[in-house]
Protein backbone atom coordinates (compact mmCIF):
# COMPACT_ATOMS: atom_id res chain seq x y z
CA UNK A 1 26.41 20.35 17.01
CA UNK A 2 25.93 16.96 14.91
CA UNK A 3 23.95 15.61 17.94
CA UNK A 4 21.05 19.04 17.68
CA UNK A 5 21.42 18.66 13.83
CA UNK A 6 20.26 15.41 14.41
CA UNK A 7 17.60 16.00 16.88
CA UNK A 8 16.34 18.58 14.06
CA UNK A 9 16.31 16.56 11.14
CA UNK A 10 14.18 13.43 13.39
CA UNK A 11 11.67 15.93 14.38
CA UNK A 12 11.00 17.50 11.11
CA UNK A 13 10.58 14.04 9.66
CA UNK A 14 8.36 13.01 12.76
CA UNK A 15 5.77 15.86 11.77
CA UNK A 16 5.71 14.37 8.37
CA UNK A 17 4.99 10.76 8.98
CA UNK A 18 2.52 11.59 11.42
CA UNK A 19 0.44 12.51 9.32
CA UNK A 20 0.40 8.92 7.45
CA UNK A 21 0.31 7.19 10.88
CA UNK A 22 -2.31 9.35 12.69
CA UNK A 23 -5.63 8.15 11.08
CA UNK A 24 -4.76 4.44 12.10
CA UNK A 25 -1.39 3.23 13.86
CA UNK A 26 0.12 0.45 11.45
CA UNK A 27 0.46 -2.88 12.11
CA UNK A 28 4.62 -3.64 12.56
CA UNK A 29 4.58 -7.01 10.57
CA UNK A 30 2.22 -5.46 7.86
CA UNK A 31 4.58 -2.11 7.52
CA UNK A 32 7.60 -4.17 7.24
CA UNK A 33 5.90 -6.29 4.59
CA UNK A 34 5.80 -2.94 2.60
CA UNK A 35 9.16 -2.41 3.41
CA UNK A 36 10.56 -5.57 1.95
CA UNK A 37 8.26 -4.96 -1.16
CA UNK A 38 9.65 -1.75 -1.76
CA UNK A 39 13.51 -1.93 -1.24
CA UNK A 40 14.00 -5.89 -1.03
CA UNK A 41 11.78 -7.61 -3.89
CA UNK A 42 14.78 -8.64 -6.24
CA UNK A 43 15.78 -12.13 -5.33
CA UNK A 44 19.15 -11.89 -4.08
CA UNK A 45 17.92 -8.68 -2.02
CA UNK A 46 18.96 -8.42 1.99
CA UNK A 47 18.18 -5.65 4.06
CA UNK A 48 20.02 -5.45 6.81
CA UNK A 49 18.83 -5.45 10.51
CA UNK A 50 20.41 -1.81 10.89
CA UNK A 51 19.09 -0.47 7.94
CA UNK A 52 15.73 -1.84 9.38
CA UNK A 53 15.58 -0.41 12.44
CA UNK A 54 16.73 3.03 11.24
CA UNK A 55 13.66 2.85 8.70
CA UNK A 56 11.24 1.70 11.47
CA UNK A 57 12.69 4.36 13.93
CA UNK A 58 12.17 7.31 11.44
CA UNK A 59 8.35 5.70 11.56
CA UNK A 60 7.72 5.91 14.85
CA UNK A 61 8.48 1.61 15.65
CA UNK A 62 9.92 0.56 18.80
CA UNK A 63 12.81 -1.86 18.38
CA UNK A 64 11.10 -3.99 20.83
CA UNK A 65 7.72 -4.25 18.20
CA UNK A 66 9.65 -4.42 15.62
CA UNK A 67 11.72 -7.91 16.96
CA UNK A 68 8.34 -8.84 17.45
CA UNK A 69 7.32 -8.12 13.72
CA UNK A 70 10.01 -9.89 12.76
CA UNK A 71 9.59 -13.01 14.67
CA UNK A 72 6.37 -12.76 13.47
CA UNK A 73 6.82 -12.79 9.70
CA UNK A 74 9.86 -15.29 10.10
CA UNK A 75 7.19 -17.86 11.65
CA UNK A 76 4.55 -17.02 9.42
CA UNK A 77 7.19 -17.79 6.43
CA UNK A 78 7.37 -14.20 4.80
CA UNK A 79 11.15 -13.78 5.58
CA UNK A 80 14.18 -15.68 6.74
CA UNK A 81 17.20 -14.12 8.21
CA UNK A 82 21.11 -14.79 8.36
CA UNK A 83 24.17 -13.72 10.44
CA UNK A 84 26.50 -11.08 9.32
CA UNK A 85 28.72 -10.76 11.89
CA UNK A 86 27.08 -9.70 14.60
CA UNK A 87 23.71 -8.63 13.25
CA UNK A 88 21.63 -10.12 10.84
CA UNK A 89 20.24 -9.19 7.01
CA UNK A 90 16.88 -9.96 6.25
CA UNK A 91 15.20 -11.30 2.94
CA UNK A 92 11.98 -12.63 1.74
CA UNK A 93 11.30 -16.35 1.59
CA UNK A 94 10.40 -17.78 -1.66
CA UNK A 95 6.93 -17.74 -0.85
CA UNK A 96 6.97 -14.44 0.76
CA UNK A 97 8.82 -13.55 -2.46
CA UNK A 98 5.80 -14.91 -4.59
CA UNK A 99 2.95 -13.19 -2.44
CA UNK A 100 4.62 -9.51 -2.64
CA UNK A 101 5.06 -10.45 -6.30
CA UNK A 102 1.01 -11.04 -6.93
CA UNK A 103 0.42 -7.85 -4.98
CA UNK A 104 3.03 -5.17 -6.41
CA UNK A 105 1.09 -4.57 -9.55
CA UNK A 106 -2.10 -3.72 -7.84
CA UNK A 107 0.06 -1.57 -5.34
CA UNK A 108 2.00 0.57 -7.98
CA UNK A 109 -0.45 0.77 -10.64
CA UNK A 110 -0.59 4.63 -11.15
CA UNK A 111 -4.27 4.10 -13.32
CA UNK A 112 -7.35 2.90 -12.71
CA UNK A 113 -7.57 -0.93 -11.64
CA UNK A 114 -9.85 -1.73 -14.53
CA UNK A 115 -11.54 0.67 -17.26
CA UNK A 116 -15.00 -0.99 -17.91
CA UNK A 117 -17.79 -2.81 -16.09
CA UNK A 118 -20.37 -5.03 -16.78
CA UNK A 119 -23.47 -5.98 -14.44
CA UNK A 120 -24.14 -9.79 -14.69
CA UNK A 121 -27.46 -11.55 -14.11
CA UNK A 122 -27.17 -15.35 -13.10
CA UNK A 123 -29.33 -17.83 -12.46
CA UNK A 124 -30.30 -17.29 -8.80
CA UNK A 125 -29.87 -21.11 -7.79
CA UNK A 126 -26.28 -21.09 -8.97
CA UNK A 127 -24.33 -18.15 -8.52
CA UNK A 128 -21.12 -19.95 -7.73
CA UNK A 129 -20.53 -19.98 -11.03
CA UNK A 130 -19.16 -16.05 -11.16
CA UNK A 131 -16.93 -17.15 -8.20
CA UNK A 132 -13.45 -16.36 -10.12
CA UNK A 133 -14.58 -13.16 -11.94
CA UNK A 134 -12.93 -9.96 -10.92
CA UNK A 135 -15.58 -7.54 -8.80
CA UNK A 136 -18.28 -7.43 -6.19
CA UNK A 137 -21.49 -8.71 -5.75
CA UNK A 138 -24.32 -6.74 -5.65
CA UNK A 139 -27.01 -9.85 -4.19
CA UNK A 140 -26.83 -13.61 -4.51
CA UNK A 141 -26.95 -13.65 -7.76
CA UNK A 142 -26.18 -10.11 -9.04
CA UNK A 143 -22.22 -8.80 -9.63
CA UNK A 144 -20.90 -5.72 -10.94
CA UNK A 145 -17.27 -6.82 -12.82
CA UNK A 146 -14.78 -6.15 -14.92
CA UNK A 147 -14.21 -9.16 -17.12
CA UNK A 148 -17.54 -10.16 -18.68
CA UNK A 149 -18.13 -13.80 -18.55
CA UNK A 150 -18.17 -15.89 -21.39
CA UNK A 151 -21.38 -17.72 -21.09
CA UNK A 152 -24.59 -17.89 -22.13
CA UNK A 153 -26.20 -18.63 -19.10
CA UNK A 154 -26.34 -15.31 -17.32
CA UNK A 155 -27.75 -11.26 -18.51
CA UNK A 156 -24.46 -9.34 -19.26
CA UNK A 157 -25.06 -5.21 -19.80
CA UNK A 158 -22.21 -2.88 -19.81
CA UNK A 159 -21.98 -0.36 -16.35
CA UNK A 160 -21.00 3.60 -18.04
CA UNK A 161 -20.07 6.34 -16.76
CA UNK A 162 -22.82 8.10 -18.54
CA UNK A 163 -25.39 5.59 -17.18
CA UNK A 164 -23.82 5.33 -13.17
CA UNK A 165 -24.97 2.47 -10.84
CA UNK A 166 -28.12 3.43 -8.50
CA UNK A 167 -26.90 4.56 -5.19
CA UNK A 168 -28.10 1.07 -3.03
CA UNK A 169 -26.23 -1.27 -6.00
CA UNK A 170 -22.41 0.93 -5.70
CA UNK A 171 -23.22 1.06 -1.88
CA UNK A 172 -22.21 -2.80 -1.99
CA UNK A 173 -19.05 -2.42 -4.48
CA UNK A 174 -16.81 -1.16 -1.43
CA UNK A 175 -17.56 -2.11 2.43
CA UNK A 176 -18.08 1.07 4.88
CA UNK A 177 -14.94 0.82 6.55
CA UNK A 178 -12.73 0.56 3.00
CA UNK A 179 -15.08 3.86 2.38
CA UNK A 180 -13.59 5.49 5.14
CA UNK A 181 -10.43 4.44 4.88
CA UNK A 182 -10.13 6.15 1.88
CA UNK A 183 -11.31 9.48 3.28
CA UNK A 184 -9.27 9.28 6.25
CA UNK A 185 -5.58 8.61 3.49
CA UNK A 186 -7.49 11.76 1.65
CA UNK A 187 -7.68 14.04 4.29
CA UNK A 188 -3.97 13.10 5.72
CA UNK A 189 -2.28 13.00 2.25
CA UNK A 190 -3.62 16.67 1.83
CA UNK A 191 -2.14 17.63 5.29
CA UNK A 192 1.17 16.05 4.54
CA UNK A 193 1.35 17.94 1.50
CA UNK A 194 0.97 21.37 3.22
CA UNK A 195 3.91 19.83 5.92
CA UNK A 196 5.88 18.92 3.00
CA UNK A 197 6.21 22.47 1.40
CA UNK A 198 7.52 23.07 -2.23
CA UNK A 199 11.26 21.85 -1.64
CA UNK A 200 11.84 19.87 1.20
CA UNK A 201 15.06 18.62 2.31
CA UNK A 202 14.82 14.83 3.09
CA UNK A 203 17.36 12.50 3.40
CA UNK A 204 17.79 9.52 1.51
CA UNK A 205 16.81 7.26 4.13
CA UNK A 206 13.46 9.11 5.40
CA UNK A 207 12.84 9.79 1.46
CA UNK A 208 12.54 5.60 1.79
CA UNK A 209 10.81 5.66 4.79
CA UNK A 210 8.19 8.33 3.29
CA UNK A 211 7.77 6.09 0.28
CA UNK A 212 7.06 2.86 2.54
CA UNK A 213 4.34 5.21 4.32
CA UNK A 214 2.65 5.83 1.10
CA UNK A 215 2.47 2.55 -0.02
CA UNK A 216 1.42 0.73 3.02
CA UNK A 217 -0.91 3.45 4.15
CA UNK A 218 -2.31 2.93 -0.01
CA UNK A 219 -1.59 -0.99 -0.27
CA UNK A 220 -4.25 -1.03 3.32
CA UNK A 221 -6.54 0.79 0.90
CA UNK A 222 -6.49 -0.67 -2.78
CA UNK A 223 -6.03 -4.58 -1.79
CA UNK A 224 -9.60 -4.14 0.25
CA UNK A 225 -11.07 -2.43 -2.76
CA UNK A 226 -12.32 -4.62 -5.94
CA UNK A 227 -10.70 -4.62 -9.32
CA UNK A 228 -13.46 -2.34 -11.25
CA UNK A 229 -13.26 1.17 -12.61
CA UNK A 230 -13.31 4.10 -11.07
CA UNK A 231 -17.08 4.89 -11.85
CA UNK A 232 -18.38 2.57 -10.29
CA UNK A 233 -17.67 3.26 -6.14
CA UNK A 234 -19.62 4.52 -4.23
CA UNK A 235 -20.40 8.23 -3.35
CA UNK A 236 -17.87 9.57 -0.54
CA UNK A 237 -15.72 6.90 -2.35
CA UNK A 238 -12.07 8.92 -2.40
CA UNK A 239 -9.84 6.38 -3.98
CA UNK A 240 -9.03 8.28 -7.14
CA UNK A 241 -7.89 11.11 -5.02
CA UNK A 242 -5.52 9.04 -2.88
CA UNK A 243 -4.07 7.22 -5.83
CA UNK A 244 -3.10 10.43 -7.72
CA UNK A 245 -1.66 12.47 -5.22
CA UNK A 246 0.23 9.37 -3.94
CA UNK A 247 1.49 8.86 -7.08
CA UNK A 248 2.36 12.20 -7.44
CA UNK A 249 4.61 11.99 -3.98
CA UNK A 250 6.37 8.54 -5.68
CA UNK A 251 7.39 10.34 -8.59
CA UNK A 252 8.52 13.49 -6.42
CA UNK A 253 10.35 11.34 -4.05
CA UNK A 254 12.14 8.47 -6.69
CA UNK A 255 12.75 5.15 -5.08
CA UNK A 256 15.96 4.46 -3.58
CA UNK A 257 18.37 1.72 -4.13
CA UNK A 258 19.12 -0.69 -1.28
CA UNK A 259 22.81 -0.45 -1.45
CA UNK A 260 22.53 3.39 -1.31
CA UNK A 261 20.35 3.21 1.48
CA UNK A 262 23.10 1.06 3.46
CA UNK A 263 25.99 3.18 2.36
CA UNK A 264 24.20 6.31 4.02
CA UNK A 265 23.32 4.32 7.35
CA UNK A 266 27.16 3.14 7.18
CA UNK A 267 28.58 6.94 6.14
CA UNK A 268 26.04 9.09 7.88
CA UNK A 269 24.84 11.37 4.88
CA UNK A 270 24.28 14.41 5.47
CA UNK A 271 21.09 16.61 4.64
């Protein structure tokens, strides 16, 4: 009976990631980046190589890709690992540590990245010298951001939403396939919503595996897009509508703690 019950409670969670994982198949090292970024960012934090390969399992990961992952980030300096016995807990290096740091805020900010925009003029022969301003460029020597810069030497207007961007300038605030990306995260989040009903019964564990879903299949999204507000993408541009109804999910699914998460592998919770 425990083994069907089982069997069950996979498969139902199997239709709802696969909705996150059908319109592009993650990258391993990249999902268990979000992984440590969402259970494992406090600094004494150590996720443990079952709890790991439960999460990854209830994603669709092979161990076998995910040993490979893990190698991976290990050599690339994201994560270290010791012995417990006779598995291992994972954690993130201090560098690691430091890059999922610089990126969580852009990740879990439930508002727009920025809330006005300027469109900056420089001289055409030296544009490097709007190099460290938060946006996109436009041409050589045009940018649309959201931090003015304080010089005299270039034409600064303010961008409104009452006075949008022509279609050919926000056609070069966010690349095509960013543009997309965004659609495709649209069209699935609306799908998983339907799968998810009113009251679904999740278990603590795929609860975390659902969250890591959301915020790698978002972080793949909003790290690719410039910091500028929301008025300024371009048309077919569905960013606002992925960031609200993922946001939505978070606060519908709260985050769970790590040591909860390794009680339950350890106990077996039940639905």
């Amino acid at each position: 009976m425990r083994t069907k019950t089982a069997h069950m409670q996979t498969t139902s969670f199997t239709d709802i990631a696969r909705h996150l994982t059908d319109c592009g198949t993650p990258r391993v090292w990249s999902l268990l980046v979000a992984v440590f970024g969402e259970l494992a960012l406090d600094r004494d934090a150590r996720i443990s190589g079952s709890l790991l390969r439960h999460l990854t399992e209830q994603m669709g990961v092979k161990p076998e890709a995910m040993r490979v992952a893990l190698h991976r980030l290990r050599k690339d300096g994201w994560i270290e690992s010791a012995r417990t016995g006779r598995t291992s807990d994972y954690f993130l290096t201090p560098w690691g540590h430091a890059q999922s740091m610089q990126a969580s805020p852009r990740i879990y900010a439930a508002g727009p990245a920025a809330k006005s925009a300027w469109l900056v003029l420089s001289n055409p022969a030296n544009p490097a010298q709007l190099e460290a301003s938060p946006g996109a460029w436009v041409s050589s020597n045009v940018m649309i951001t959201s931090v003015p810069p304080e010089t005299e030497e270039v034409f600064t207007t303010p961008v409104t939403d009452t006075c949008p961007l022509p279609a050919w300038m926000s056609a070069r605030i966010c690349d095509a396939d960013t543009v997309r990306l965004s659609q495709d995260f649209a069209s699935a989040l609306h799908a998983l919503r339907a799968t998810l009903g009113s009251d679904p019964q999740l278990t603590s564990i795929e609860i975390a595996a659902l969250r890591v879903l959301l915020v790698h299949s978002w972080r793949r999204i909003i790290l690719k897009a410039p910091v500028l507000p929301d008025h300024v993408f371009p048309d077919g541009w569905r960013g606002v509508e992925c960031r609200v109804n993922v946001f939505n999910l978070l606060d519908q699914f709260p985050k769970q703690a790590l040591a909860s998460l390794e009680t339950a592998l350890v106990s077996g919770e039940p639905r």
